[in-house]
C-alpha atoms as a PDB file:
ATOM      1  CA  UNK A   1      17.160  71.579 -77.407  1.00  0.00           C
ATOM      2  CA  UNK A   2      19.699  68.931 -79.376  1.00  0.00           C
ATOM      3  CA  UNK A   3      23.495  68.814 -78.498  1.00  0.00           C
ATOM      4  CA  UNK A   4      25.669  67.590 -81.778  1.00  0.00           C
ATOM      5  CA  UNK A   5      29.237  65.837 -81.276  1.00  0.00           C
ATOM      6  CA  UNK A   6      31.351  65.791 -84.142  1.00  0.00           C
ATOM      7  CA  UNK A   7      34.762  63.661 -84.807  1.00  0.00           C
ATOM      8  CA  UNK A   8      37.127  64.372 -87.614  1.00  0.00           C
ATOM      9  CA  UNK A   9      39.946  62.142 -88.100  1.00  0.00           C
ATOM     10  CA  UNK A  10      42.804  63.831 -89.903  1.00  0.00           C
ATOM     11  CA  UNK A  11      45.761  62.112 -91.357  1.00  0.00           C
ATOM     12  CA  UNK A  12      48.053  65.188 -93.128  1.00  0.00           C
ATOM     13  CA  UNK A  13      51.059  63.526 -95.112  1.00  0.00           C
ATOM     14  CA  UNK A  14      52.375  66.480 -96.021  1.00  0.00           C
ATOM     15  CA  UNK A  15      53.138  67.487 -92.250  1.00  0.00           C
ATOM     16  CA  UNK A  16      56.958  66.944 -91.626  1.00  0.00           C
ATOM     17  CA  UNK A  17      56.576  68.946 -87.978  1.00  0.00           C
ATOM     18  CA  UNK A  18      54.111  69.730 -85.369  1.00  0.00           C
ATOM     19  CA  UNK A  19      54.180  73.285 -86.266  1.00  0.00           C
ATOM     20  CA  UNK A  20      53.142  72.176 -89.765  1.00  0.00           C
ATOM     21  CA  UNK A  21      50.616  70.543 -88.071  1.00  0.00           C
ATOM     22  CA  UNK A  22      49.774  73.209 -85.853  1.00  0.00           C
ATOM     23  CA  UNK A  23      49.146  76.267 -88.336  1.00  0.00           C
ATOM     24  CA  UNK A  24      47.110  73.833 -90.840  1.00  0.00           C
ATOM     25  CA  UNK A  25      45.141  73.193 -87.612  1.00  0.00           C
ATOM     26  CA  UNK A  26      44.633  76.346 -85.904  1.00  0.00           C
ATOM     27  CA  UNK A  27      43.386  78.105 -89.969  1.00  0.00           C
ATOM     28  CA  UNK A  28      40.952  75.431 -89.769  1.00  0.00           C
ATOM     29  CA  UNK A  29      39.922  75.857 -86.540  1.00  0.00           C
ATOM     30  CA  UNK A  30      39.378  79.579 -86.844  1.00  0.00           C
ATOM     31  CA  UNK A  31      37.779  78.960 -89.999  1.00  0.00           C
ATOM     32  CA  UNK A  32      34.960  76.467 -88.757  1.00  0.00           C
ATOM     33  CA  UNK A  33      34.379  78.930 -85.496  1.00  0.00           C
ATOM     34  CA  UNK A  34      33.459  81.955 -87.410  1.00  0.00           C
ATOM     35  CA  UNK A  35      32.196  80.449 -90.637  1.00  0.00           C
ATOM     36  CA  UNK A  36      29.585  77.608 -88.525  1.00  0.00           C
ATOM     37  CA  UNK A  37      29.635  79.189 -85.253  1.00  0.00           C
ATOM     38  CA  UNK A  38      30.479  76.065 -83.552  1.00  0.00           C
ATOM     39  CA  UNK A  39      33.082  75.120 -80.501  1.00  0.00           C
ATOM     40  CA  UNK A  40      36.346  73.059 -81.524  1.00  0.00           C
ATOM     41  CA  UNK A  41      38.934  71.746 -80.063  1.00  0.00           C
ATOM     42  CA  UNK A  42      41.673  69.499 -80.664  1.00  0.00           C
ATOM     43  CA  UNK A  43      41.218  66.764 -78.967  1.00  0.00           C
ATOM     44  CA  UNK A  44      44.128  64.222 -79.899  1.00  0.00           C
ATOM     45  CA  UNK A  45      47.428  63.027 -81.224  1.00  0.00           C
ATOM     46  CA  UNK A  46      49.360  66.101 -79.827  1.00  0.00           C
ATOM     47  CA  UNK A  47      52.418  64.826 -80.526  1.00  0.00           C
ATOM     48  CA  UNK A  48      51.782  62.847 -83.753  1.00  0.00           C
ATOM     49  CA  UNK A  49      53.169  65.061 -86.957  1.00  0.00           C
ATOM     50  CA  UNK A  50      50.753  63.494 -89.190  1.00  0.00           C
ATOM     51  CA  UNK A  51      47.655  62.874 -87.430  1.00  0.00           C
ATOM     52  CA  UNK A  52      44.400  65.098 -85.610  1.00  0.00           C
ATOM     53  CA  UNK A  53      41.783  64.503 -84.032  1.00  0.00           C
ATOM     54  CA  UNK A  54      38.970  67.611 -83.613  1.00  0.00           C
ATOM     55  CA  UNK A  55      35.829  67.924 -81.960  1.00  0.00           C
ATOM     56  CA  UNK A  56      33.127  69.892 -82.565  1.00  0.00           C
ATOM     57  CA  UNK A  57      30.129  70.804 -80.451  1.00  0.00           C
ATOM     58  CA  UNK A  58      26.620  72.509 -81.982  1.00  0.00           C
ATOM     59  CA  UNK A  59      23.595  73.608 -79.852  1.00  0.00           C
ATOM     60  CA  UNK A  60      20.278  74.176 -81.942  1.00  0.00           C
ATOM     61  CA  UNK A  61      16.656  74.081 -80.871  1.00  0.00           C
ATOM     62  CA  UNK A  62      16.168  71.041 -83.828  1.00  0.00           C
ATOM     63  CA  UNK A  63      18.327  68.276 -84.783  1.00  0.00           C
ATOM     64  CA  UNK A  64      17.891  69.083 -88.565  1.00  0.00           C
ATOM     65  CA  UNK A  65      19.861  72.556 -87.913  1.00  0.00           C
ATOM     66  CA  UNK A  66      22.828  70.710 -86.108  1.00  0.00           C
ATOM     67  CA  UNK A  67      22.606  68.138 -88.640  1.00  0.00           C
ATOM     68  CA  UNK A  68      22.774  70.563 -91.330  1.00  0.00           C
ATOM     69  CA  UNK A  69      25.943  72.410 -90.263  1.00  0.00           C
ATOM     70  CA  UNK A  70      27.710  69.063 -89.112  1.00  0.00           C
ATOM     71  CA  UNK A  71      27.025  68.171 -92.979  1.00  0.00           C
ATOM     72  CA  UNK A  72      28.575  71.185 -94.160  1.00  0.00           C
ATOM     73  CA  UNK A  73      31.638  71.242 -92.483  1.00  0.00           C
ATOM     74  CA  UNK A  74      32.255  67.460 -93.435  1.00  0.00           C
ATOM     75  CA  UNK A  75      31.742  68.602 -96.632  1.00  0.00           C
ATOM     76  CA  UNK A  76      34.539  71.379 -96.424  1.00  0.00           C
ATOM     77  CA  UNK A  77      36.832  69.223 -94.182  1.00  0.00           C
ATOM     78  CA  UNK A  78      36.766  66.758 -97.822  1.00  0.00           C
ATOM     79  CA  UNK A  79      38.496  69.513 -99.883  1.00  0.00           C
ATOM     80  CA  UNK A  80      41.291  69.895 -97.881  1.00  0.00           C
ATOM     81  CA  UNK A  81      44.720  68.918 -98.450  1.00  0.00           C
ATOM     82  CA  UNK A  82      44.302  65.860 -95.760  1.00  0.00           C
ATOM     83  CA  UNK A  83      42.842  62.674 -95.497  1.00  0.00           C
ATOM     84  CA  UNK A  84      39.607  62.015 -93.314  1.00  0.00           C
ATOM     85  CA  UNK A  85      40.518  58.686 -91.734  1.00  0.00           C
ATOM     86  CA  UNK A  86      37.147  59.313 -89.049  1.00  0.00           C
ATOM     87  CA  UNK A  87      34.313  60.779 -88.465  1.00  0.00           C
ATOM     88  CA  UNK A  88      31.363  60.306 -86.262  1.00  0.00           C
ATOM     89  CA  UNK A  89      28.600  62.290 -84.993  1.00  0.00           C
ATOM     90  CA  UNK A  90      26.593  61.845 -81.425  1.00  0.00           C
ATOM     91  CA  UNK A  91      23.616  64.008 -80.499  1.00  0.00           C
ATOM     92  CA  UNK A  92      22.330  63.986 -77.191  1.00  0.00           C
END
């Protein structure tokens, strides 16, 4: 069994409130649940108008499986209308 961590960074410069912030966040969110079947949570800069942080969590029997879903949504996170200032992945 492999447990995958993964970190996204967001920096959103068109946010101008939190509840800009907010329904950008929550679409995504929703979107990375159903689509990779993953858990996420925001896990920073609650306050901040401009900036995220989410975490994702993945349990697979191999690390290739994990690995390949991590991949894919880093790959969809890229076309968004933000900036990726972090990621990083962990498996334990």
């Amino acid at each position: 069994m492999v447990i995958g961590y993964l970190y996204i960074e967001f920096y959103l410069p068109w946010s101008h409130s939190l509840k800009e912030k907010r329904k950008f966040l929550s679409s995504l969110k929703n979107r990375i649940r159903n689509h990779y079947n993953v858990s996420v949570a925001e896990v920073g800069f609650h306050s901040l108008w401009q900036r995220a942080g989410l975490a994702m969590v993945s349990v697979a029997s191999e690390r290739s499986t994990v690995e390949g879903t991590f991949e894919r949504i880093l790959k969809e996170a890229s076309l968004l209308d933000a900036q990726i200032l972090k990621e990083e992945v962990q498996f334990l």
